[in-house]
N, C-alpha and C. Protein backbone atom coordinates (compact mmCIF):
# COMPACT_ATOMS: atom_id res chain seq x y z
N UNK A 1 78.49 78.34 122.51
CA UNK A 1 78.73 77.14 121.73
C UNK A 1 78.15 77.33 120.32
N UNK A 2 78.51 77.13 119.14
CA UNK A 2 78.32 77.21 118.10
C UNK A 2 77.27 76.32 117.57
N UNK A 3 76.73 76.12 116.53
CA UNK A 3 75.95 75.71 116.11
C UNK A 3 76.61 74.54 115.68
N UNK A 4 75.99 73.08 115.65
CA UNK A 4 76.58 71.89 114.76
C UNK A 4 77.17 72.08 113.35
N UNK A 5 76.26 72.90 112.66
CA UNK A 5 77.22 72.44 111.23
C UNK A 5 78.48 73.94 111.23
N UNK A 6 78.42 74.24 112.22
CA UNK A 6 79.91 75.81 112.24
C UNK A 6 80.62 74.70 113.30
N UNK A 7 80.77 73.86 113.80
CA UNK A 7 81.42 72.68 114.37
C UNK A 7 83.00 72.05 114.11
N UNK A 8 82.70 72.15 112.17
CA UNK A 8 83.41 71.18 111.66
C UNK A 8 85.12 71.97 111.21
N UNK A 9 85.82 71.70 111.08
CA UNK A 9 86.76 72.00 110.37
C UNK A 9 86.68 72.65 108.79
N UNK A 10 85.79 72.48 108.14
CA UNK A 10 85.60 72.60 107.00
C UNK A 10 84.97 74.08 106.87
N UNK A 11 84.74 74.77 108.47
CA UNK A 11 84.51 76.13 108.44
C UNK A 11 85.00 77.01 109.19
N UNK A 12 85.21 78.04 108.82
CA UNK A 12 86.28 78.91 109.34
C UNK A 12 85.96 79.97 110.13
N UNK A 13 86.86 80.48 111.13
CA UNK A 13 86.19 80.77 112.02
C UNK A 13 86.79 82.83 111.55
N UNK A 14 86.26 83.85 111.56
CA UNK A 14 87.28 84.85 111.49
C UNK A 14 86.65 85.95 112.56
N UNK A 15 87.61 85.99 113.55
CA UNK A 15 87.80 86.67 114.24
C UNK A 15 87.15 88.67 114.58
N UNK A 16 86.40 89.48 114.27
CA UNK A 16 86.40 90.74 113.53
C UNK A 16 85.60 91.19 115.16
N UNK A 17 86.10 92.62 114.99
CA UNK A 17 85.92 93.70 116.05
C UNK A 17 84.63 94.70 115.46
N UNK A 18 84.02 95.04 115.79
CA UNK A 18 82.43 95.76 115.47
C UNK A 18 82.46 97.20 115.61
N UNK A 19 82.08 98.01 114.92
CA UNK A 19 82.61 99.18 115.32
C UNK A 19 82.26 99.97 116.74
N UNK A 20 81.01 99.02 117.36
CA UNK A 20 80.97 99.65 118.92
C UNK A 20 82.00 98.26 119.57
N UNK A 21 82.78 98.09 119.58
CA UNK A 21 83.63 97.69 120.30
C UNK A 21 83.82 96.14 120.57
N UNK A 22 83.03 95.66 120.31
CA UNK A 22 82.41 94.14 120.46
C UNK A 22 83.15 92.94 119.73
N UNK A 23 83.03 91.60 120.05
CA UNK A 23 83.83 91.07 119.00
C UNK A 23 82.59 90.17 118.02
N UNK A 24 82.96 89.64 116.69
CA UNK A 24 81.82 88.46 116.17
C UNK A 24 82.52 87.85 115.93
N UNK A 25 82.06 86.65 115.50
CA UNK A 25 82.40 85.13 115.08
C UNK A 25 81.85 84.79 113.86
N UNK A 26 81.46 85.54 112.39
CA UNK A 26 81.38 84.99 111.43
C UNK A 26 82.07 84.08 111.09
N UNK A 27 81.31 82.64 110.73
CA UNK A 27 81.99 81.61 110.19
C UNK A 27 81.63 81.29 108.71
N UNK A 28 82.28 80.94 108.07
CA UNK A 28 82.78 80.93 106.68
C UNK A 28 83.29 79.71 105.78
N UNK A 29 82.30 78.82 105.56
CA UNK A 29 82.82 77.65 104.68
C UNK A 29 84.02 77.51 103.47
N UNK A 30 84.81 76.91 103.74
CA UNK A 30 86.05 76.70 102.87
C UNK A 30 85.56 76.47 101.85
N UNK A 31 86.49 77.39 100.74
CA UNK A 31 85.96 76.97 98.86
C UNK A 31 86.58 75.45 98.44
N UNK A 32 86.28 75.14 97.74
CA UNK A 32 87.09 73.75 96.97
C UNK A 32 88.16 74.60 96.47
N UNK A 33 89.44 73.71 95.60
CA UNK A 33 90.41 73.82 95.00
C UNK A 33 89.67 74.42 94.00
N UNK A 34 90.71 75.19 93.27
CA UNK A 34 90.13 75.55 91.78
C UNK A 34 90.57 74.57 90.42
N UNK A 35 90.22 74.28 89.13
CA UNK A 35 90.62 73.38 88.22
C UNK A 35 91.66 73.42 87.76
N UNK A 36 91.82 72.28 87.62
CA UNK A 36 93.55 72.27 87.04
C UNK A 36 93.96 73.23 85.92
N UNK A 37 95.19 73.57 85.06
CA UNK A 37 95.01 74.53 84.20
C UNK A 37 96.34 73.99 83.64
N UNK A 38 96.33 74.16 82.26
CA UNK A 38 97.51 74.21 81.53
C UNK A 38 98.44 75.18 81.58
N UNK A 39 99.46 75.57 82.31
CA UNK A 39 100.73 76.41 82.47
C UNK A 39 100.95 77.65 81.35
N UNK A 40 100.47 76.80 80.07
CA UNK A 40 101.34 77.61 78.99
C UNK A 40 100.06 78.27 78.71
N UNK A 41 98.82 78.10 78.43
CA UNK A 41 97.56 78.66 77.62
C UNK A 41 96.65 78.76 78.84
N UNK A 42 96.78 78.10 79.84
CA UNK A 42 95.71 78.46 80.98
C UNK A 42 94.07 77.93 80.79
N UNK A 43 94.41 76.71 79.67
CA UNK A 43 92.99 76.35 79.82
C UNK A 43 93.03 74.97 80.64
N UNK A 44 91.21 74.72 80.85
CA UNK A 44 91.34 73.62 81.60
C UNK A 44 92.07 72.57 81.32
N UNK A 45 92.39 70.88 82.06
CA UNK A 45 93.10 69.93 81.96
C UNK A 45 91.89 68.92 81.68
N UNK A 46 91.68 68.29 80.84
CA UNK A 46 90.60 67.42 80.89
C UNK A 46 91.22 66.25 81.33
N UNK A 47 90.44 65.33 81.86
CA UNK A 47 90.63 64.11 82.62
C UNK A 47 91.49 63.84 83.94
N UNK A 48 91.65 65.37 84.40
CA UNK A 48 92.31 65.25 85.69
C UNK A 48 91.26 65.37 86.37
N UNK A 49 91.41 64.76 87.50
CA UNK A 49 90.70 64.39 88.83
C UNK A 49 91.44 64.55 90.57
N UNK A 50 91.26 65.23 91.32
CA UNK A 50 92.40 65.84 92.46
C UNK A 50 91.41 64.43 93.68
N UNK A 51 90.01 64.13 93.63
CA UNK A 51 89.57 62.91 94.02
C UNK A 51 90.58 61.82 94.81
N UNK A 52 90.86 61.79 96.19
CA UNK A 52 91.82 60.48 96.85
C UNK A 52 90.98 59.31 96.38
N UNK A 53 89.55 59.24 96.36
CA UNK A 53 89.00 58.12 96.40
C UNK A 53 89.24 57.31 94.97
N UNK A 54 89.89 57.75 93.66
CA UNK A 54 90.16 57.38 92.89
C UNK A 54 91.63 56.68 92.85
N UNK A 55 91.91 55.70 92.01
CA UNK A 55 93.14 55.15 92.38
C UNK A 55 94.07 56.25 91.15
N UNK A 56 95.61 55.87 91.62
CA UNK A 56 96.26 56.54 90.79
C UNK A 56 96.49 56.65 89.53
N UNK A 57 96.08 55.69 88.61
CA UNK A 57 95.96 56.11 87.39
C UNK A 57 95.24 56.69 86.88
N UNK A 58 93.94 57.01 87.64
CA UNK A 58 92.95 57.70 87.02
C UNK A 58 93.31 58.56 87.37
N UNK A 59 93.92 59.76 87.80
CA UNK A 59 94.31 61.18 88.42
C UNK A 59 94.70 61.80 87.23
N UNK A 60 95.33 61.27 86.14
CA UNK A 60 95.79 61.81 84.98
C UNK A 60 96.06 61.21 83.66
N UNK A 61 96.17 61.77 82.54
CA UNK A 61 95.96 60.96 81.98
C UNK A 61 97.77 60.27 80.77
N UNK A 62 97.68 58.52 80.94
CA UNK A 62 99.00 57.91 80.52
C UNK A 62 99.70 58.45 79.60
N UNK A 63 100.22 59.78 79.52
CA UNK A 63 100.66 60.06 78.29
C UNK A 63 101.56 61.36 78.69
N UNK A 64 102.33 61.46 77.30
CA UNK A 64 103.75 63.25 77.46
C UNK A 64 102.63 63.50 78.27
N UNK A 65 103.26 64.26 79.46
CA UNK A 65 102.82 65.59 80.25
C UNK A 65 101.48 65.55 80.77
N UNK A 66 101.12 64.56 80.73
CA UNK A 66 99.68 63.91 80.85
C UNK A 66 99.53 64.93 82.19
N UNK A 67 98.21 65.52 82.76
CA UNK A 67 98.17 66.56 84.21
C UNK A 67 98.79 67.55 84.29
N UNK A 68 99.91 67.97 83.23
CA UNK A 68 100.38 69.17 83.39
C UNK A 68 100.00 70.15 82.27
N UNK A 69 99.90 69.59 81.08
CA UNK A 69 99.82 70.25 79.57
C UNK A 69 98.68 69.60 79.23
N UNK A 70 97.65 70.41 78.34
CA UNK A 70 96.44 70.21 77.50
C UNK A 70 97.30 69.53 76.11
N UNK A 71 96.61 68.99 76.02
CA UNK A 71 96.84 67.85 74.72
C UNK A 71 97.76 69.04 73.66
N UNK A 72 97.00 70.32 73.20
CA UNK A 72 97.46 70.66 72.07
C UNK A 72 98.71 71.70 72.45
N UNK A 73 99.23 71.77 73.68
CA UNK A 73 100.61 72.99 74.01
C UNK A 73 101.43 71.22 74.05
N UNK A 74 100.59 70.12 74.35
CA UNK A 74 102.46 69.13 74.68
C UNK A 74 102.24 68.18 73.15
N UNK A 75 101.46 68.52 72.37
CA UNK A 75 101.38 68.58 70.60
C UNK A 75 102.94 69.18 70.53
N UNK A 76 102.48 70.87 70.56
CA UNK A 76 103.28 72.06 70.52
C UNK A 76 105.36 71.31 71.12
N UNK A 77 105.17 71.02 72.50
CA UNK A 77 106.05 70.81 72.71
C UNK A 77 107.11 69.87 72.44
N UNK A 78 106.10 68.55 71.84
CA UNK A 78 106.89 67.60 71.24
C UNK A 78 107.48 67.89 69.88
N UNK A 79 106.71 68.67 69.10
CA UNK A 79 107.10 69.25 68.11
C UNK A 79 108.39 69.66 68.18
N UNK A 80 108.43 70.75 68.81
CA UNK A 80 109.75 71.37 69.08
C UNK A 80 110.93 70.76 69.49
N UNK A 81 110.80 69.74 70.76
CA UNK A 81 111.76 69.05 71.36
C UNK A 81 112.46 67.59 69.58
N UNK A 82 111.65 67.78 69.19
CA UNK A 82 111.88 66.82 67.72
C UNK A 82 112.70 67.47 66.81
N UNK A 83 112.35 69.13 66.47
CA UNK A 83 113.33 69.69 65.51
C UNK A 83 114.66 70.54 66.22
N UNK A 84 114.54 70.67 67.64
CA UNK A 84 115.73 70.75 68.42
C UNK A 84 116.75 69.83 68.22
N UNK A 85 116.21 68.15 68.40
CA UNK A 85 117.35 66.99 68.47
C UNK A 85 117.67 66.96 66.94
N UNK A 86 117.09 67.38 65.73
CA UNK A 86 117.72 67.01 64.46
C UNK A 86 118.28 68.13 64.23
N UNK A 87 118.41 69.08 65.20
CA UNK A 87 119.04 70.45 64.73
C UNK A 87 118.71 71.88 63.82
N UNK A 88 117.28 71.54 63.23
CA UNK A 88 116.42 72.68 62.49
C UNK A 88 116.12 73.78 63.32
N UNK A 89 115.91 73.94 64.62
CA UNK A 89 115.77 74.73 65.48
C UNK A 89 116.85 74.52 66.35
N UNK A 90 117.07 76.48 66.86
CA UNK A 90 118.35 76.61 68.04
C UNK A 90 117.18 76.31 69.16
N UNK A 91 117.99 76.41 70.66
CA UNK A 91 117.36 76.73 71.79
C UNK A 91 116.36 78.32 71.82
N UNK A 92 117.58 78.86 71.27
CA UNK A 92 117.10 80.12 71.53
C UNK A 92 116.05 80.93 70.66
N UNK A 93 115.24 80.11 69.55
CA UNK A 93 114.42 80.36 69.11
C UNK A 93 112.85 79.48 69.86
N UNK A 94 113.49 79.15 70.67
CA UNK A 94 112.01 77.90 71.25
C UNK A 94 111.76 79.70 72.56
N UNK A 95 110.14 79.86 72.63
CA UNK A 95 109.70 80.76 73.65
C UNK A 95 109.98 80.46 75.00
N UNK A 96 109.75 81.78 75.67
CA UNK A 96 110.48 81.42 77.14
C UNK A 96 109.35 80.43 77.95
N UNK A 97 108.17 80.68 77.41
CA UNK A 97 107.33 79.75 78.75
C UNK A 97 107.35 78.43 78.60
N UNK A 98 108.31 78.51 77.32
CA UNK A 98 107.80 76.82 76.40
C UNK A 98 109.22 76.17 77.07
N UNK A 99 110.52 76.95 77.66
CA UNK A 99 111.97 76.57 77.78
C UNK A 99 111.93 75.00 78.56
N UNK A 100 110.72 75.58 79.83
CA UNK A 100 110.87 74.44 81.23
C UNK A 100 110.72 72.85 80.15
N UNK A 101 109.56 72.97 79.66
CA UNK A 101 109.14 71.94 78.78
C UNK A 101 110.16 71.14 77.93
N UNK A 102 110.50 72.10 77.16
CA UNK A 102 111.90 71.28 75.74
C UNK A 102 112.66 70.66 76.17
N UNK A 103 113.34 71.46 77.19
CA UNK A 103 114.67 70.70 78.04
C UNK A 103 114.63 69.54 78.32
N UNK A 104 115.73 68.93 78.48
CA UNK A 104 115.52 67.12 78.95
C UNK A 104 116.60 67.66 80.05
């Protein structure tokens, strides 16, 4: 029988064979999620929160792309999606990681 706190779900159990023949039961606490990240530049997301105990507006924040894009790439993207619709820029000058974004 395992010990109480190797009990829970929250630790993992892995299976491994010993080299004299034997089996162990190292158990292994689950990591947290890692931080959110901006797609295009890969830096953090400020004011996101992955937290259930928070209600849903606080998870992200009211605005373009709010949880997906850092303030200054959906800057970047509104920019673009602006001189696309007046026609100063083609499609095919907007970058490929930036494409998903512009599109409507």
């Amino acid at each position: 029988m395992p010990v109480p706190k190797n009990r829970s779900t929250s630790v993992r159990k892995i299976h491994k064979r010993t080299p004299k023949g034997g089996k162990t039961i190292p158990y292994v606490r689950r990591k947290k999620g890692k931080f959110h990240s901006c797609p295009l530049c890969g830096s953090r997301l400020q004011a996101v929160c992955s937290s259930r105990k928070l209600p849903g507006s606080a998870h992200a924040p009211n605005r373009k792309f709010g949880g997906s894009l850092c303030s200054g790439c959906a800057s970047r993207v509104l920019v673009l999606r602006s001189r696309l619709k007046e026609g100063s820029i083609q499609l095919s000058d907007v970058e490929v990681r930036m494409l998903k974004f512009v599109k409507d």
